[in-house]
N, C-alpha and C. Protein backbone atom coordinates (compact mmCIF):
# COMPACT_ATOMS: atom_id res chain seq x y z
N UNK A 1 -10.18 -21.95 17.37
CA UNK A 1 -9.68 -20.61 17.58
C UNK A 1 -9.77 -19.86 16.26
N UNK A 2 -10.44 -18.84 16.12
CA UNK A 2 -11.04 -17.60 15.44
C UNK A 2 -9.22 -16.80 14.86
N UNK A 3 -8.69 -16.64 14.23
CA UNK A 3 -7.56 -16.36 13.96
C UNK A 3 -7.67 -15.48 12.63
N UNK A 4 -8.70 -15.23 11.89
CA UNK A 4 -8.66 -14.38 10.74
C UNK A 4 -8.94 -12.75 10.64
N UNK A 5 -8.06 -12.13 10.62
CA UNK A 5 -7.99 -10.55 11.00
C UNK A 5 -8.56 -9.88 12.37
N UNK A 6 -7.10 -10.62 13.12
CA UNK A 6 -7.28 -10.58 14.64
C UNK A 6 -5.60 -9.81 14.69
N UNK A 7 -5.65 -9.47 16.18
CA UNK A 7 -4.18 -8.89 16.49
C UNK A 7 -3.85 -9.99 17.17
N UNK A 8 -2.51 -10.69 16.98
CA UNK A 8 -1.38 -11.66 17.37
C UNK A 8 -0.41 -11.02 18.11
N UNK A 9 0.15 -11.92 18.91
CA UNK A 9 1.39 -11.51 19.17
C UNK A 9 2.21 -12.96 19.52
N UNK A 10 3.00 -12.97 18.98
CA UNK A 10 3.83 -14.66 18.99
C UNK A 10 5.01 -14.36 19.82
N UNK A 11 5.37 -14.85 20.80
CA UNK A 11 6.70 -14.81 21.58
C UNK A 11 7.26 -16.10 21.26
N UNK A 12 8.67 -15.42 20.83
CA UNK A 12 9.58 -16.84 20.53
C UNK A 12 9.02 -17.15 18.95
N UNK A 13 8.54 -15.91 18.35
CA UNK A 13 8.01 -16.41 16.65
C UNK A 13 8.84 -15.49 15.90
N UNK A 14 10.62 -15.85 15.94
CA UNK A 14 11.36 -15.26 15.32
C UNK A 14 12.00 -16.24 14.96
N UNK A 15 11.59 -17.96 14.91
CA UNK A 15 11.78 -19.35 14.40
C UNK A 15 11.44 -20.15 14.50
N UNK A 16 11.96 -21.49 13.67
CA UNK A 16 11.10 -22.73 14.28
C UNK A 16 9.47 -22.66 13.79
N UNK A 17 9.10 -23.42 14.76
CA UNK A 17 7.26 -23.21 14.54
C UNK A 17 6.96 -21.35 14.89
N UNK A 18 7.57 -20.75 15.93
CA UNK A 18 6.96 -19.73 16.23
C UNK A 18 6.88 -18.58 14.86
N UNK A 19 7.77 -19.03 14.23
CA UNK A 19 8.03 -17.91 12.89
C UNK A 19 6.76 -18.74 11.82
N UNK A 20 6.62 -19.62 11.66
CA UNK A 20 5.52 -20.62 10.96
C UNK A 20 4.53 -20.19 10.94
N UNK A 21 4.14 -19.91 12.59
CA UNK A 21 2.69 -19.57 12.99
C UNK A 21 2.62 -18.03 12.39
N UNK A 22 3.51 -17.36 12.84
CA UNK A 22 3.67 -16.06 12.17
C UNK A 22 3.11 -15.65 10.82
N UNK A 23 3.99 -16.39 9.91
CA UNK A 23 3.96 -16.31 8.60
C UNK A 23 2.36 -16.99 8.29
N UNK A 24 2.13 -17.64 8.61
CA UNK A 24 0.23 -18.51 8.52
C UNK A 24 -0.74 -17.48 8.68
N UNK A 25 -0.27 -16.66 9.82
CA UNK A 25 -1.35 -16.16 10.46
C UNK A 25 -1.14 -14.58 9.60
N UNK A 26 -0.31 -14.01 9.36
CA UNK A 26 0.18 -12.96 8.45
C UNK A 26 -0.39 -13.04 7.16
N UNK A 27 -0.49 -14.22 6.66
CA UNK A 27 -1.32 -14.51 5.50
C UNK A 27 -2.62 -14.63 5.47
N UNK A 28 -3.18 -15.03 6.62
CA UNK A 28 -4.87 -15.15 6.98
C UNK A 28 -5.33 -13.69 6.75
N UNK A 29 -4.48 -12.93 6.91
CA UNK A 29 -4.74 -11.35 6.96
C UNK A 29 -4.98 -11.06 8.66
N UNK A 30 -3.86 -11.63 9.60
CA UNK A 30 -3.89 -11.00 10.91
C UNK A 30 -2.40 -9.74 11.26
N UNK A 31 -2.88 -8.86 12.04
CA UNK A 31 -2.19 -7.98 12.20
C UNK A 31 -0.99 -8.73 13.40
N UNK A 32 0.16 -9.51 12.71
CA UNK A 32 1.20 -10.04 13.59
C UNK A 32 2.17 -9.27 14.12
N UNK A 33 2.60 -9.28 15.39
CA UNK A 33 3.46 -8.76 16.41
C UNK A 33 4.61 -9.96 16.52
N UNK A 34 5.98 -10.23 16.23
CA UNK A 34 6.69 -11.47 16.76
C UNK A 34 7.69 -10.77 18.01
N UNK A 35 7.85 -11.46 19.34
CA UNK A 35 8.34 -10.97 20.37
C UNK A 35 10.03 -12.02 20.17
N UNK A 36 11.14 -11.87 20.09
CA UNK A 36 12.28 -12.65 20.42
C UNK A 36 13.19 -11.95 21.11
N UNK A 37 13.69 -12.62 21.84
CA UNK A 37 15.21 -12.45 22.64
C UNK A 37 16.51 -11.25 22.26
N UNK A 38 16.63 -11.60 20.98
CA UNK A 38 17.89 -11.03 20.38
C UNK A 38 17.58 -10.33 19.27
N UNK A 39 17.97 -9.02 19.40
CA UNK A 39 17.42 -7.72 17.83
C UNK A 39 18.31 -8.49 16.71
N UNK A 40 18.89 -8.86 16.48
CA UNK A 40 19.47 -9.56 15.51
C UNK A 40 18.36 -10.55 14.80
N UNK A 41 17.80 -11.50 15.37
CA UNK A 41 16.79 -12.65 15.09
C UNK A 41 15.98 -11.80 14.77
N UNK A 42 15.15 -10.90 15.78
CA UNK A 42 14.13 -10.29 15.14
C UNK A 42 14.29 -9.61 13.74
N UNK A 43 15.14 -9.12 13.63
CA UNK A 43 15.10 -8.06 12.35
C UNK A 43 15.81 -8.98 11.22
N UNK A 44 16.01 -10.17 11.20
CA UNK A 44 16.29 -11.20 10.42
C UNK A 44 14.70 -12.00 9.94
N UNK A 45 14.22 -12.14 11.50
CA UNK A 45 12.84 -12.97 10.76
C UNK A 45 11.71 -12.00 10.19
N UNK A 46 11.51 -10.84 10.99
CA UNK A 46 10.90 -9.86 10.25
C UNK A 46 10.54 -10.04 8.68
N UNK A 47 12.72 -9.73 8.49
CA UNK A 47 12.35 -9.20 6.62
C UNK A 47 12.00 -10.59 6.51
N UNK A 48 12.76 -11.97 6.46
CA UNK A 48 12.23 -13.12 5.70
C UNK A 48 10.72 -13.48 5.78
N UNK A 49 9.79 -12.90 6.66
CA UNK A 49 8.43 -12.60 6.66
C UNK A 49 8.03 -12.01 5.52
N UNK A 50 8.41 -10.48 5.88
CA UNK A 50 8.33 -9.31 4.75
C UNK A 50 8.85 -10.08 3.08
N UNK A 51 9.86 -10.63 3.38
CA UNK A 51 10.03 -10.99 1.83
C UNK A 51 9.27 -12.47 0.99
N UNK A 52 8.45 -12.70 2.20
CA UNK A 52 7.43 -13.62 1.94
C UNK A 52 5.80 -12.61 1.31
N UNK A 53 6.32 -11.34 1.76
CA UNK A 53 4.93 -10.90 1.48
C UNK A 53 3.89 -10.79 2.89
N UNK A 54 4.73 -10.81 4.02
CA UNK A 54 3.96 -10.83 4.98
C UNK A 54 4.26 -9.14 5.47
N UNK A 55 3.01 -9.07 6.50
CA UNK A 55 3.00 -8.00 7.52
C UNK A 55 3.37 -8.35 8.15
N UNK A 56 4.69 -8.27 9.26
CA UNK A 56 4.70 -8.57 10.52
C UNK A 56 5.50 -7.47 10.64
N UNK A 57 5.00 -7.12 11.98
CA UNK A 57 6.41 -5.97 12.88
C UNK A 57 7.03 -7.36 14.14
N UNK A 58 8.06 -6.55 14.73
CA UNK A 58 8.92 -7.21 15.65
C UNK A 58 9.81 -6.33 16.90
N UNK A 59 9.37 -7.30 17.64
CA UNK A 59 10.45 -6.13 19.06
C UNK A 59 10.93 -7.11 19.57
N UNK A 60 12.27 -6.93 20.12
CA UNK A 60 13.82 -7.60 20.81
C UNK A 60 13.39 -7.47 22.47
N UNK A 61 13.17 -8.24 22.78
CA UNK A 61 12.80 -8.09 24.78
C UNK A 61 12.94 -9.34 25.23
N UNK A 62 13.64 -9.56 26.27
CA UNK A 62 13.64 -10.48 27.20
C UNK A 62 12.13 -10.96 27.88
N UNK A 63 10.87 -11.93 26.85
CA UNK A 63 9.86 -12.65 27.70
C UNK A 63 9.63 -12.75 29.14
N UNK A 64 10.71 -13.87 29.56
CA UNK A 64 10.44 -13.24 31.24
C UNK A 64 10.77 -12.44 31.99
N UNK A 65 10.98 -10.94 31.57
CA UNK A 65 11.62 -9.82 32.53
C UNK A 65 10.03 -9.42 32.57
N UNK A 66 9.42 -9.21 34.04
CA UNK A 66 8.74 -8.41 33.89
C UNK A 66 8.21 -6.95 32.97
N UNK A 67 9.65 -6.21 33.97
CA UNK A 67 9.68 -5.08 33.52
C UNK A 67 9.29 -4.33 32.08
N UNK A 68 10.15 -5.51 31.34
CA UNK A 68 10.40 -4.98 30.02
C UNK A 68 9.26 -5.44 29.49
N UNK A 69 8.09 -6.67 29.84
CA UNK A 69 6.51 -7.22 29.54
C UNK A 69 5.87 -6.18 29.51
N UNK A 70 5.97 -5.55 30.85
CA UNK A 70 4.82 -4.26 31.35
C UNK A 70 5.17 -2.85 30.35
N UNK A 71 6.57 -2.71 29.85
CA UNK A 71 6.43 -1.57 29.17
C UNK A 71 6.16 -1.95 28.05
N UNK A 72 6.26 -3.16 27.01
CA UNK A 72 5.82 -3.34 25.76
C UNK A 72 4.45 -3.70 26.20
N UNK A 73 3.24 -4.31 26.93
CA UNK A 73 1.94 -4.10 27.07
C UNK A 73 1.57 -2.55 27.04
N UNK A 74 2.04 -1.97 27.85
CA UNK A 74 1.72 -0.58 27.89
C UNK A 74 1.83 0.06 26.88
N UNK A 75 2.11 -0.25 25.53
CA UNK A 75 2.82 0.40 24.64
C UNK A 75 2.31 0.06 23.12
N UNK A 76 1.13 -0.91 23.71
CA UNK A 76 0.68 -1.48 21.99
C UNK A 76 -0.92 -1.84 22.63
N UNK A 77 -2.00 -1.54 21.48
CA UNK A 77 -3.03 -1.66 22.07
C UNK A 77 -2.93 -3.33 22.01
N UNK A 78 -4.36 -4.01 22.67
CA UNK A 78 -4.68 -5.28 23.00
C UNK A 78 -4.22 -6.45 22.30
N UNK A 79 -4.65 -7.32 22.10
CA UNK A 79 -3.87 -8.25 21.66
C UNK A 79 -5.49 -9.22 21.45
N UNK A 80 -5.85 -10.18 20.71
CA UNK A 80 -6.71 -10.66 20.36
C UNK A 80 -6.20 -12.52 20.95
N UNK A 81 -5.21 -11.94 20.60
CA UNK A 81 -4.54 -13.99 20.96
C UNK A 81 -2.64 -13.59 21.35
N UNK A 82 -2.66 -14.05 22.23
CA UNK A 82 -0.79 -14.24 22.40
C UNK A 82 -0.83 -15.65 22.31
N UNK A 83 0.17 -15.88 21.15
CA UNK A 83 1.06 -17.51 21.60
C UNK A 83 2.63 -17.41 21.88
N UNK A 84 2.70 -18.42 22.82
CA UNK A 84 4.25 -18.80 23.22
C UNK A 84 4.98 -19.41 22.35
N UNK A 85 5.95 -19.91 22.40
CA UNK A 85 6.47 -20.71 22.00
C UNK A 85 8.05 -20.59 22.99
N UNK A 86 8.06 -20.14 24.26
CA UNK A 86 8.78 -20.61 25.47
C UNK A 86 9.03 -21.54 26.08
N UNK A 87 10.32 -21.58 26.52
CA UNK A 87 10.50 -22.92 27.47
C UNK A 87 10.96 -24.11 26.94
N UNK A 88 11.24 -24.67 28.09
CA UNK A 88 11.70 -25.75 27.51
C UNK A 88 11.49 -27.26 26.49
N UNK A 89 12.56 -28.29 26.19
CA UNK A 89 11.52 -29.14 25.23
C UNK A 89 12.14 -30.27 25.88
N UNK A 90 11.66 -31.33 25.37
CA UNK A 90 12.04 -32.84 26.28
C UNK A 90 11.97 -33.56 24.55
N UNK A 91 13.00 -34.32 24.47
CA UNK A 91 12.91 -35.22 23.52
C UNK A 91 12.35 -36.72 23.88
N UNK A 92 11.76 -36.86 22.70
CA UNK A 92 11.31 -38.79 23.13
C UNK A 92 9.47 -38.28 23.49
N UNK A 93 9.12 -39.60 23.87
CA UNK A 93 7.78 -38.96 24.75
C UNK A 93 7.38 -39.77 26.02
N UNK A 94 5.87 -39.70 26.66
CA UNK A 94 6.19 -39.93 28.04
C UNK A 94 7.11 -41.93 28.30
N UNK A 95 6.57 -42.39 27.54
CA UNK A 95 7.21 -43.65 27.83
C UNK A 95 8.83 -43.89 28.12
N UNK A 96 9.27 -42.72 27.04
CA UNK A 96 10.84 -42.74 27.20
C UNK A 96 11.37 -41.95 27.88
N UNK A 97 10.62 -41.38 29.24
CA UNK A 97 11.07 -40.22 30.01
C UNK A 97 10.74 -40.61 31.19
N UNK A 98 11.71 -40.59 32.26
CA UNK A 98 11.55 -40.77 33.70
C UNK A 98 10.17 -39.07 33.69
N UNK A 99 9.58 -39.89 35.36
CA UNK A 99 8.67 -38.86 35.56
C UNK A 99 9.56 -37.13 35.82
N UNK A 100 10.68 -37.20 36.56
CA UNK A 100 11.11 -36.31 36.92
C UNK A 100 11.73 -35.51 35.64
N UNK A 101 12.25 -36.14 34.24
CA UNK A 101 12.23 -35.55 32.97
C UNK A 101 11.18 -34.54 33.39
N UNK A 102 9.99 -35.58 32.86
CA UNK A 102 8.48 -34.67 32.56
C UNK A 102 8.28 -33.82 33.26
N UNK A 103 8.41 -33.97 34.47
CA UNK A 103 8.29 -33.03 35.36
C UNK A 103 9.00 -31.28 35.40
N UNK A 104 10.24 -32.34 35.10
CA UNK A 104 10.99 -30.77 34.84
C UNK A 104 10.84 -29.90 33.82
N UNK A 105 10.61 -30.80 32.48
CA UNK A 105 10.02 -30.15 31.80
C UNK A 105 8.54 -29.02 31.20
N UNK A 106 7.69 -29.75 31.83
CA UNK A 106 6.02 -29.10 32.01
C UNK A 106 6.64 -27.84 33.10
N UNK A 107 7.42 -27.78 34.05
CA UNK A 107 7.69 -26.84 34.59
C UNK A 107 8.78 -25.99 34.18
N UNK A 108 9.52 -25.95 33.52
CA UNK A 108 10.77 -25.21 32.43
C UNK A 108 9.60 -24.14 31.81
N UNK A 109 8.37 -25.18 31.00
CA UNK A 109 7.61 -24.33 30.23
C UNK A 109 6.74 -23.12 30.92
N UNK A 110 6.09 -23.83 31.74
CA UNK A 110 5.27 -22.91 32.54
C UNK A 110 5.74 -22.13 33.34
N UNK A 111 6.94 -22.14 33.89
CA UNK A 111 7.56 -20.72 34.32
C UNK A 111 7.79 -19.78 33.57
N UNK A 112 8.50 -20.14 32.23
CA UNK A 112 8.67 -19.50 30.95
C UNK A 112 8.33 -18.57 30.77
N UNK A 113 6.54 -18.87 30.79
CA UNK A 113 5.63 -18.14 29.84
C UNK A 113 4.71 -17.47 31.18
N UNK A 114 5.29 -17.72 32.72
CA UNK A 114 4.24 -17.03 33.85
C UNK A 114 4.27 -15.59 33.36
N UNK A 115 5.52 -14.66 33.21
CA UNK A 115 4.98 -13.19 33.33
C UNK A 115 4.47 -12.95 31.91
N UNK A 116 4.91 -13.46 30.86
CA UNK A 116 3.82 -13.03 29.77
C UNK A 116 2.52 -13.53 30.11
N UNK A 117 1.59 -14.68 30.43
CA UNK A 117 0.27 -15.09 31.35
C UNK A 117 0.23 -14.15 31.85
N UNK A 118 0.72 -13.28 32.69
CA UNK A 118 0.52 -12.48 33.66
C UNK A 118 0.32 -11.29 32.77
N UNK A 119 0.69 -11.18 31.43
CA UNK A 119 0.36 -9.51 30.71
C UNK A 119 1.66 -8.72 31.09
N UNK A 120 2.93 -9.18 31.49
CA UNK A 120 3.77 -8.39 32.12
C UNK A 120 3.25 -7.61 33.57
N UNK A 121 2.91 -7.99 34.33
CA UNK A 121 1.78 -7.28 35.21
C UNK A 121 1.00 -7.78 36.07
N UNK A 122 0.75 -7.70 37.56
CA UNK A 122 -0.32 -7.86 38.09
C UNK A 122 -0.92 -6.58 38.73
N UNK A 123 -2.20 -6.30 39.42
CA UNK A 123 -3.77 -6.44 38.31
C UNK A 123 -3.62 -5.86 37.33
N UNK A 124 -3.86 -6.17 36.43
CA UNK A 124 -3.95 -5.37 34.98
C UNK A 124 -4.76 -4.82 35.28
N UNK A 125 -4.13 -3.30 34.50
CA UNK A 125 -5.03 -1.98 34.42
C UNK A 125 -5.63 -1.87 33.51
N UNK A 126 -6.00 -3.02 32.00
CA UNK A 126 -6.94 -2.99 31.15
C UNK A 126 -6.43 -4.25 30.55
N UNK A 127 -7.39 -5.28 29.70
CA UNK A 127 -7.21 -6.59 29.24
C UNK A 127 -6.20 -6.10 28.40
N UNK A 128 -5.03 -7.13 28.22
CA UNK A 128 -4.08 -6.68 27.49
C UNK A 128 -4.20 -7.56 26.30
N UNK A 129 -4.92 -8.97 26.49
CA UNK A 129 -5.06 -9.61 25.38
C UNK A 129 -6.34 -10.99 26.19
N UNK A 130 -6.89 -11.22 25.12
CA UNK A 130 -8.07 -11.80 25.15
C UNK A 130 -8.03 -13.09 25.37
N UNK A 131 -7.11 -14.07 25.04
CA UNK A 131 -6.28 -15.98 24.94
C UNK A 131 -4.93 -15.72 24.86
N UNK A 132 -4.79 -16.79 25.89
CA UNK A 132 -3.20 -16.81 25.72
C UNK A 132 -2.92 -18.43 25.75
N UNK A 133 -2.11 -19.01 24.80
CA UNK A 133 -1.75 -20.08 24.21
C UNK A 133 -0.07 -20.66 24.50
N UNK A 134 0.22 -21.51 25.14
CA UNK A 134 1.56 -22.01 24.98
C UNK A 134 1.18 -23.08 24.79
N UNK A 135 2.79 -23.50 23.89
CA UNK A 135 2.77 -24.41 22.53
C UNK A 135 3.93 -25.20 23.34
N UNK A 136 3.14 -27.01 23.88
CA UNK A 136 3.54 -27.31 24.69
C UNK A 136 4.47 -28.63 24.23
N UNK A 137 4.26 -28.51 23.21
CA UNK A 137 4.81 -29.73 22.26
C UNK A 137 4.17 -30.86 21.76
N UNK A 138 5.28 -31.59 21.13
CA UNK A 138 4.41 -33.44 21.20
C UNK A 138 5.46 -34.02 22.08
N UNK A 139 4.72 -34.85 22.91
CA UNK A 139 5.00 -35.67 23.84
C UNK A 139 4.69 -36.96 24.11
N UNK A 140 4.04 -37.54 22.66
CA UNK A 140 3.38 -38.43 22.87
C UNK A 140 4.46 -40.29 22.94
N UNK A 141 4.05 -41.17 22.63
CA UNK A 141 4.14 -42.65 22.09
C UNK A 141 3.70 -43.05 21.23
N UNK A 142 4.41 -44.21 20.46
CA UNK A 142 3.47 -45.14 19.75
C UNK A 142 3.88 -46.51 20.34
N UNK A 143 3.21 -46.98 19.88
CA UNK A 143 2.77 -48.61 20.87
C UNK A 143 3.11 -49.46 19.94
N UNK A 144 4.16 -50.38 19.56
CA UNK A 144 4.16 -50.92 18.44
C UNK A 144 3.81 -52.50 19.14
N UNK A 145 3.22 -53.50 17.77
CA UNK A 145 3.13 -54.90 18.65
C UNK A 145 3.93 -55.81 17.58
């Protein structure tokens, strides 16, 4: 993935890895957008961006409300790459997780992130962004003998 002076938009990149990716990709010289929950977080991770020396702007919206998807799409040109960082997480990995864990989990995530997938919107009235990425975790094992 092509990531060097592209338009971003990170949902859920007001911490954690999502603020990481932020700050990485802000430095590559990409024009970053971070989407979070609560105007408080946002305008907290913002400046600690900014006082890294980064570009990033930030807007406070509820991810899965439609509504509020379709008016921030409508409202910023395209998007080159969206990543998630929605939904839920499962600790351990598959060995230490009943199937119905996993289950619930792969589906926590992917509901998450359906109306942003969706662009806030169905049919889109113009590509709103070009890849869209959710960040699904590690889930893995190790096998010891």
């Amino acid at each position: 993935m092509e990531l060097e002076h592209k338009r971003l938009l990170i949902v859920g990149g007001t911490s954690g890895f999502g603020q990481t990716v932020a700050g990485q990709a802000a430095a590559m010289g990409d024009h970053v957008q971070v989407i979070g929950h609560s105007r408080t977080h946002v305008v907290q991770a913002v400046g600690r961006l900014k006082a890294a020396g980064e570009v990033v702007t930030g807007t406070a919206l509820d991810a899965q409300n439609i509504q509020q998807l379709e008016a921030f799409f409508t409202m910023h040109p395209a998007f080159d790459h969206v990543l998630s960082f929605l939904g839920g997480t499962m600790g351990g990995g598959f060995l230490e997780n009943s199937v119905a864990t996993i289950r619930q989990a792969i589906e926590d995530k992917f509901f998450a992130n359906l109306p942003t997938g969706k662009g806030g919107g169905s049919p889109f009235k113009r590509p709103r962004f070009a890849h869209f990425y959710i960040r699904c975790g590690r889930a893995s094992s190790r096998c010891f003998r």
